[in-house]
ModelCIF file with pLDDT and N, C-alpha, C, O atoms, coordinates in Angstrom:
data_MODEL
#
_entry.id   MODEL 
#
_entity.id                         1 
_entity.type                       polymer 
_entity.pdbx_number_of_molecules   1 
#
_entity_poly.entity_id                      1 
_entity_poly.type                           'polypeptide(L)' 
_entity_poly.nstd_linkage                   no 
_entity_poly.nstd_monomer                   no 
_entity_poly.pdbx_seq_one_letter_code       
;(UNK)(UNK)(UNK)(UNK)(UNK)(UNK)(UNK)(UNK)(UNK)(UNK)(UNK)(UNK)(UNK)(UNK)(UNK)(UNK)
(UNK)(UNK)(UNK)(UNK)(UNK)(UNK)(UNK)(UNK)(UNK)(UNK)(UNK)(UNK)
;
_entity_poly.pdbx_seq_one_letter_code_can   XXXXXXXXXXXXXXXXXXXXXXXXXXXX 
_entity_poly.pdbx_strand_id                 A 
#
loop_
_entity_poly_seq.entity_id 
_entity_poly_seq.num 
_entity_poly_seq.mon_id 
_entity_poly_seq.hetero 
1 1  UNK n 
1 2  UNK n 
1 3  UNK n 
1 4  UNK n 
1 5  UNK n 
1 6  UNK n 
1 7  UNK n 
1 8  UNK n 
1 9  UNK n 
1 10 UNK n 
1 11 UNK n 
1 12 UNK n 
1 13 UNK n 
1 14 UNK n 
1 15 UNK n 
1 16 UNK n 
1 17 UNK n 
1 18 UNK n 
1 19 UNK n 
1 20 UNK n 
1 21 UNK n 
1 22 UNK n 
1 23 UNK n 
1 24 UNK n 
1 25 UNK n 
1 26 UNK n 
1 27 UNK n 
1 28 UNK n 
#
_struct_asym.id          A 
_struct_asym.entity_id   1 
#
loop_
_ma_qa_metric.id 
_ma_qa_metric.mode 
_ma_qa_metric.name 
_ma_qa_metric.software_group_id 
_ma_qa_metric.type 
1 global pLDDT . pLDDT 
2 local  pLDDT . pLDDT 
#
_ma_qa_metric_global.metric_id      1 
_ma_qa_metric_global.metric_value   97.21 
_ma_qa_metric_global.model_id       1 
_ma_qa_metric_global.ordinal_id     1 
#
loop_
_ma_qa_metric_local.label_asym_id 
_ma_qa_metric_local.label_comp_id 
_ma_qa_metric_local.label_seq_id 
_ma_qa_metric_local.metric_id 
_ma_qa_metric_local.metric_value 
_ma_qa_metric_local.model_id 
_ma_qa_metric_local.ordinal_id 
A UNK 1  2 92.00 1 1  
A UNK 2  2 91.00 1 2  
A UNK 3  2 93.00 1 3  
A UNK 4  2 97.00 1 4  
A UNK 5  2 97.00 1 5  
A UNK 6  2 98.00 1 6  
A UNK 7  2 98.00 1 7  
A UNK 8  2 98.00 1 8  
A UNK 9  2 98.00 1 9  
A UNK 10 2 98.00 1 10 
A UNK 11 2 98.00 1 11 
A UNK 12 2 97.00 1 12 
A UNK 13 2 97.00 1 13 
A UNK 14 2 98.00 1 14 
A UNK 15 2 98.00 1 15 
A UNK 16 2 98.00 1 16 
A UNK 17 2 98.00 1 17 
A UNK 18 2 98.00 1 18 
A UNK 19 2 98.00 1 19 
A UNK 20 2 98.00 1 20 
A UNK 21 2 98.00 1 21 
A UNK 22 2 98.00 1 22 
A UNK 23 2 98.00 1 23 
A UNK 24 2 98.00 1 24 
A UNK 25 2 98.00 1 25 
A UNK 26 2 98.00 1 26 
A UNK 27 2 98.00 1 27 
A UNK 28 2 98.00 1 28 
#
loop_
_atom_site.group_PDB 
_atom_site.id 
_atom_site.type_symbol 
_atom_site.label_atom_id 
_atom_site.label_alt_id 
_atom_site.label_comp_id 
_atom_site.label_asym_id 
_atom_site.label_entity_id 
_atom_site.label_seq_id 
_atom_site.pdbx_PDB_ins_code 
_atom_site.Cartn_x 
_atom_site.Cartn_y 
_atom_site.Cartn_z 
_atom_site.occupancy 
_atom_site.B_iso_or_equiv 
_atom_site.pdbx_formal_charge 
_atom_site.auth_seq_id 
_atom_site.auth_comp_id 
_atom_site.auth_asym_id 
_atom_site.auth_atom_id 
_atom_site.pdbx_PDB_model_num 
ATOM 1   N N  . UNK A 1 1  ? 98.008  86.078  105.470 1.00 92.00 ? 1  UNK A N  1 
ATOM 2   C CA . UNK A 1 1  ? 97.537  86.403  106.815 1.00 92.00 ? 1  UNK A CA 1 
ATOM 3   C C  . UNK A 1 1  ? 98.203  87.641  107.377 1.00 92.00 ? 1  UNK A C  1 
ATOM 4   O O  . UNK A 1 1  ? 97.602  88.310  108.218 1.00 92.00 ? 1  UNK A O  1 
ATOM 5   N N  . UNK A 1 2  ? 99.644  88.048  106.880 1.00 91.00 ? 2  UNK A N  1 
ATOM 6   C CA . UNK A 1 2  ? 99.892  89.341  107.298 1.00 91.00 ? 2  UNK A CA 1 
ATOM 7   C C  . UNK A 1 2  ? 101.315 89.381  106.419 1.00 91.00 ? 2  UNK A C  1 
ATOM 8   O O  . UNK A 1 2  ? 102.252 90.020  106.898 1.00 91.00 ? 2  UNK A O  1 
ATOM 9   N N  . UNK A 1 3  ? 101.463 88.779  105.280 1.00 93.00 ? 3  UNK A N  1 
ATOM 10  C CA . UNK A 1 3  ? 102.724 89.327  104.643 1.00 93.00 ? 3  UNK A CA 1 
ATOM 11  C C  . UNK A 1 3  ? 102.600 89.998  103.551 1.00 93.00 ? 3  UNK A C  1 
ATOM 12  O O  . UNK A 1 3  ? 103.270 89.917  102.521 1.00 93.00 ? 3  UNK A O  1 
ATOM 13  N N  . UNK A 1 4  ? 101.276 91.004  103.928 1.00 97.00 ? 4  UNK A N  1 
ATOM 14  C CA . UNK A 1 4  ? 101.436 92.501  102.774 1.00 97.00 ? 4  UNK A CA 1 
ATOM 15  C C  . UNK A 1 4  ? 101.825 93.305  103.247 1.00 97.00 ? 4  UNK A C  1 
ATOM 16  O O  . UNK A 1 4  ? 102.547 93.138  104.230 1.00 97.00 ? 4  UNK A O  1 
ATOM 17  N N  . UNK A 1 5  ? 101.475 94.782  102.681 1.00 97.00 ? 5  UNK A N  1 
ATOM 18  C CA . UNK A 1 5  ? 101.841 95.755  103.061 1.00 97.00 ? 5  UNK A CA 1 
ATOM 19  C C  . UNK A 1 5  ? 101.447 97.266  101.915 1.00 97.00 ? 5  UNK A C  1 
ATOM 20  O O  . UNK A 1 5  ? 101.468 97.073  100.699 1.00 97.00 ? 5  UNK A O  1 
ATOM 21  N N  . UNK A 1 6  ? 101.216 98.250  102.301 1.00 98.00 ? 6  UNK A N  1 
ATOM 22  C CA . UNK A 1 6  ? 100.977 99.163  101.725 1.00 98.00 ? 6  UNK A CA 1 
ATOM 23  C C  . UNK A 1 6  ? 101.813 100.138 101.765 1.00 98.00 ? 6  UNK A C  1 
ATOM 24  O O  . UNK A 1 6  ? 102.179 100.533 102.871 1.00 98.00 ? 6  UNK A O  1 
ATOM 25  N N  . UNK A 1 7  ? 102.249 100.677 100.726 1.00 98.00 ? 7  UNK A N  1 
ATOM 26  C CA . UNK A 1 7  ? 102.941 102.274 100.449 1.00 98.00 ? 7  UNK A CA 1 
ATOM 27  C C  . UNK A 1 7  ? 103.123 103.241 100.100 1.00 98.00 ? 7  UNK A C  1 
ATOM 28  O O  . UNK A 1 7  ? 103.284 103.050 98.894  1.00 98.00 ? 7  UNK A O  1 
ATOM 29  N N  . UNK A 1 8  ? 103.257 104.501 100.312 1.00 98.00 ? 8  UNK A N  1 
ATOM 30  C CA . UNK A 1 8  ? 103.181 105.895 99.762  1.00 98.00 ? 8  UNK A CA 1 
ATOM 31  C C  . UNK A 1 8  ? 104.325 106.400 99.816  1.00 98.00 ? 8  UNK A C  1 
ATOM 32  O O  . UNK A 1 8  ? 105.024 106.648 100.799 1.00 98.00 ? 8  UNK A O  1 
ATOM 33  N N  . UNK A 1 9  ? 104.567 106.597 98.393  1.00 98.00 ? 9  UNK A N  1 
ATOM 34  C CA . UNK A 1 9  ? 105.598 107.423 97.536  1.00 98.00 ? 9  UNK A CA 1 
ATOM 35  C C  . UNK A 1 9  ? 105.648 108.554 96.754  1.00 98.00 ? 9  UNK A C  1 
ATOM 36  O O  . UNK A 1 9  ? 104.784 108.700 95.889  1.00 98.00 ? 9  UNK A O  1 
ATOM 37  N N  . UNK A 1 10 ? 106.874 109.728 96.973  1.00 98.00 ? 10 UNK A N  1 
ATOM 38  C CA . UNK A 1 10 ? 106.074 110.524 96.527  1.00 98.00 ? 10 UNK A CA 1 
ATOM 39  C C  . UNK A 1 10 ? 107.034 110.385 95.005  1.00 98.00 ? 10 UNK A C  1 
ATOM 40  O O  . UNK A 1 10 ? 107.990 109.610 95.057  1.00 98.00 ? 10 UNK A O  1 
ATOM 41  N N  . UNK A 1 11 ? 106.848 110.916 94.056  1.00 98.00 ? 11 UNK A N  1 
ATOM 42  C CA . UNK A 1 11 ? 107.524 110.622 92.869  1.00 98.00 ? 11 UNK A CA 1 
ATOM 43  C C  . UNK A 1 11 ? 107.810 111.850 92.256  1.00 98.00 ? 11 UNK A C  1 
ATOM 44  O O  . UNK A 1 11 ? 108.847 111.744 91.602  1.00 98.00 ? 11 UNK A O  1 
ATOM 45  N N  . UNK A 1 12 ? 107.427 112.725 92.210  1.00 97.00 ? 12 UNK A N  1 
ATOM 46  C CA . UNK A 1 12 ? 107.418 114.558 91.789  1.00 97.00 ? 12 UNK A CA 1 
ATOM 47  C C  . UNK A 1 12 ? 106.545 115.144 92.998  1.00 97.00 ? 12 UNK A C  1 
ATOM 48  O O  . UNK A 1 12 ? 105.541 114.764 93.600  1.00 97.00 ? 12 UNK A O  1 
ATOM 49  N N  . UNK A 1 13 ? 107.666 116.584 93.092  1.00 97.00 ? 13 UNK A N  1 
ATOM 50  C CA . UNK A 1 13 ? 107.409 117.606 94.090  1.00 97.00 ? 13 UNK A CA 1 
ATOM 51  C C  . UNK A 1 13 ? 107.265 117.256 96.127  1.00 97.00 ? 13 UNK A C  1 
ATOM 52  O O  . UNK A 1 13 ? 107.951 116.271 96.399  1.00 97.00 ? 13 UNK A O  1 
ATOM 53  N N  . UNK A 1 14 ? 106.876 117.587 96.825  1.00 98.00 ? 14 UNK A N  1 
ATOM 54  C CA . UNK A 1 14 ? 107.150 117.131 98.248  1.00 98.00 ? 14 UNK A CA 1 
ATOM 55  C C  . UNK A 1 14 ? 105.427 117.652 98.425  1.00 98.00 ? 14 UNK A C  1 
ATOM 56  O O  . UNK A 1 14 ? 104.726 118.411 97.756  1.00 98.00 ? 14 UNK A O  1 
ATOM 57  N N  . UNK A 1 15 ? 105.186 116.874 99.604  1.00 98.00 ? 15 UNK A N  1 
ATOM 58  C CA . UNK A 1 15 ? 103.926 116.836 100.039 1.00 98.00 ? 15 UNK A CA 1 
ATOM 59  C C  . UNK A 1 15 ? 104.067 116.843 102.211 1.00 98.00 ? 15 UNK A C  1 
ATOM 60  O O  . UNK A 1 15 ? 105.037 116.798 102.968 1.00 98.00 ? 15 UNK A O  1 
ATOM 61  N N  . UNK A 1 16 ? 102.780 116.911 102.410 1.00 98.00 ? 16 UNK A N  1 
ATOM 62  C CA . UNK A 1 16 ? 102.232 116.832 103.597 1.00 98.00 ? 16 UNK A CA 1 
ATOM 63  C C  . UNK A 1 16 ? 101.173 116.162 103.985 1.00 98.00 ? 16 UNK A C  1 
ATOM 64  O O  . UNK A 1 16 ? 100.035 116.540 104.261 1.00 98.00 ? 16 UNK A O  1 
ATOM 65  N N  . UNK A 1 17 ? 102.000 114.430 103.972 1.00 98.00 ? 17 UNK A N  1 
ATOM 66  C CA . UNK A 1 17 ? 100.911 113.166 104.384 1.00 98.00 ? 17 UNK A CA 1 
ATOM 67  C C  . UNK A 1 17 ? 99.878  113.785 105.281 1.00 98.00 ? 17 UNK A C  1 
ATOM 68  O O  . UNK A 1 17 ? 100.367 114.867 105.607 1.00 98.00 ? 17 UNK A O  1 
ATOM 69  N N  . UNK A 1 18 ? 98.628  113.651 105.882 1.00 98.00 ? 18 UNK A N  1 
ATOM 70  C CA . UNK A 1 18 ? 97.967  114.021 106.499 1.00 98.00 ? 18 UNK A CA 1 
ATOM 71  C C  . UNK A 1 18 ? 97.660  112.833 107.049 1.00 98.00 ? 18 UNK A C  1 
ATOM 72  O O  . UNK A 1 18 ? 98.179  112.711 108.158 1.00 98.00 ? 18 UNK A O  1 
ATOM 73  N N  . UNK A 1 19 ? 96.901  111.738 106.642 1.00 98.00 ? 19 UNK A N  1 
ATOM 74  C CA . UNK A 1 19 ? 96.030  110.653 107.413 1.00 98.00 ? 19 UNK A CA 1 
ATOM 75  C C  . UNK A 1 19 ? 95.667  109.801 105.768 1.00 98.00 ? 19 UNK A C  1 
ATOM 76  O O  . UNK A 1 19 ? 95.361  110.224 104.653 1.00 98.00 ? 19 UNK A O  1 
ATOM 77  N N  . UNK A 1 20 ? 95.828  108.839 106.176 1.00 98.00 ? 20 UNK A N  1 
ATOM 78  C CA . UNK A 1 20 ? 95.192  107.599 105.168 1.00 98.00 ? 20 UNK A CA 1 
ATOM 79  C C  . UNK A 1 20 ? 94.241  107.258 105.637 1.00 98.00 ? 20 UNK A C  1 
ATOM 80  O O  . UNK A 1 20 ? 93.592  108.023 106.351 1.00 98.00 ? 20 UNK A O  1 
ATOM 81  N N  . UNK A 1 21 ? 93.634  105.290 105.243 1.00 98.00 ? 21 UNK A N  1 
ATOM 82  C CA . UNK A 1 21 ? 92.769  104.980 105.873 1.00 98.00 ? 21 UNK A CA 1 
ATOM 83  C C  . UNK A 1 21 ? 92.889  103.487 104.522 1.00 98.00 ? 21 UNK A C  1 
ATOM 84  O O  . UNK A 1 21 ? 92.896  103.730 103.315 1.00 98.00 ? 21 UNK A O  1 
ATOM 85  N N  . UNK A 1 22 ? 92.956  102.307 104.994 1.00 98.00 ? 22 UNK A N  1 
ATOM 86  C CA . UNK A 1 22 ? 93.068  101.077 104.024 1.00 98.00 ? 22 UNK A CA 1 
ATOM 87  C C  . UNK A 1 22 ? 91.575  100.457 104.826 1.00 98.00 ? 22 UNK A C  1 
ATOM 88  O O  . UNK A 1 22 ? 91.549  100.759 106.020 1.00 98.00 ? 22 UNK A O  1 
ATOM 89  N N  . UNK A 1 23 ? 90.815  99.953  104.522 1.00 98.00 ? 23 UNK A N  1 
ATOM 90  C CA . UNK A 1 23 ? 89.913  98.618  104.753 1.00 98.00 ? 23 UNK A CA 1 
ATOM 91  C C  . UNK A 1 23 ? 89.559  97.377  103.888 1.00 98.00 ? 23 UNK A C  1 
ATOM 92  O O  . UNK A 1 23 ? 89.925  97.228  102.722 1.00 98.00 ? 23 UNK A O  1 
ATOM 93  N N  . UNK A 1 24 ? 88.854  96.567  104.553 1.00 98.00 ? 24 UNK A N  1 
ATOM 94  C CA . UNK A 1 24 ? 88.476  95.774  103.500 1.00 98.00 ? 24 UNK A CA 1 
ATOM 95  C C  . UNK A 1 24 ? 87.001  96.148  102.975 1.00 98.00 ? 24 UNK A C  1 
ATOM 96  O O  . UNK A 1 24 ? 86.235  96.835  103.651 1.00 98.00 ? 24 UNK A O  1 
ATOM 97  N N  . UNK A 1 25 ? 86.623  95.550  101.505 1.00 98.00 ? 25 UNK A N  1 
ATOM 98  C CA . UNK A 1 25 ? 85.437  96.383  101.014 1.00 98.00 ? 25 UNK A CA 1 
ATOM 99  C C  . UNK A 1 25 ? 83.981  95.733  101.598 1.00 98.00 ? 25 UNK A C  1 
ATOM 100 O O  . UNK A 1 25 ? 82.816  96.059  101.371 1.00 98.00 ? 25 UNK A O  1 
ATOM 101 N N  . UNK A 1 26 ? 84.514  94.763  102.377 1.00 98.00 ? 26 UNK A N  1 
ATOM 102 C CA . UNK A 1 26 ? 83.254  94.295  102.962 1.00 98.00 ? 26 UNK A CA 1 
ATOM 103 C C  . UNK A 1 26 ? 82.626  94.943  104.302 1.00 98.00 ? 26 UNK A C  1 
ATOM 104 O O  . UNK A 1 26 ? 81.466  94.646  104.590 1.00 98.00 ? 26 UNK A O  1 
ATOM 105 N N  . UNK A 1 27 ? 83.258  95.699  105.012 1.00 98.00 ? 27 UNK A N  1 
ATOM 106 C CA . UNK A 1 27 ? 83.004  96.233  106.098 1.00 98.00 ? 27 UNK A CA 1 
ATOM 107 C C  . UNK A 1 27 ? 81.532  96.812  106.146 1.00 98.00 ? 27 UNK A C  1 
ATOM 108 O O  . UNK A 1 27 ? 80.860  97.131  105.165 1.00 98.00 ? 27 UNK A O  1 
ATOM 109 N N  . UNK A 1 28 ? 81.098  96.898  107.701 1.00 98.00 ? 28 UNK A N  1 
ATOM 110 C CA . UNK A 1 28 ? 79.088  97.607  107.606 1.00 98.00 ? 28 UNK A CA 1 
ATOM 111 C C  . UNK A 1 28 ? 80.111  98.558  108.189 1.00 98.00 ? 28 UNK A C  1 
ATOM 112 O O  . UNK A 1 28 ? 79.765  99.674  108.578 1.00 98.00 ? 28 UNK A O  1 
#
Protein backbone atom coordinates (compact mmCIF):
# COMPACT_ATOMS: atom_id res chain seq x y z
CA UNK A 1 0.00 0.00 0.00
CA UNK A 2 2.95 2.38 0.23
CA UNK A 3 6.19 0.51 1.25
CA UNK A 4 7.93 0.95 -2.21
CA UNK A 5 9.81 3.24 -3.65
CA UNK A 6 11.70 4.27 -6.74
CA UNK A 7 15.34 5.36 -7.58
CA UNK A 8 17.79 7.11 -9.73
CA UNK A 9 21.36 6.51 -9.71
CA UNK A 10 23.85 7.69 -11.52
CA UNK A 11 26.70 5.02 -11.96
CA UNK A 12 29.26 6.63 -14.69
CA UNK A 13 29.76 10.32 -15.53
CA UNK A 14 27.27 13.24 -13.82
CA UNK A 15 24.02 14.22 -15.29
CA UNK A 16 21.10 16.86 -15.12
CA UNK A 17 17.85 15.09 -13.69
CA UNK A 18 15.24 17.06 -15.49
CA UNK A 19 11.66 15.52 -14.62
CA UNK A 20 10.56 11.81 -14.37
CA UNK A 21 7.15 10.55 -14.37
CA UNK A 22 6.17 6.69 -12.66
CA UNK A 23 2.33 5.50 -13.26
CA UNK A 24 0.44 2.64 -13.18
CA UNK A 25 -0.09 0.88 -16.70
CA UNK A 26 -3.66 0.93 -16.34
CA UNK A 27 -4.34 4.56 -16.39
CA UNK A 28 -7.03 6.32 -19.42
Amino acid sequence: SQGASLSVRVLRGSIQLGTLSLMPGDNI
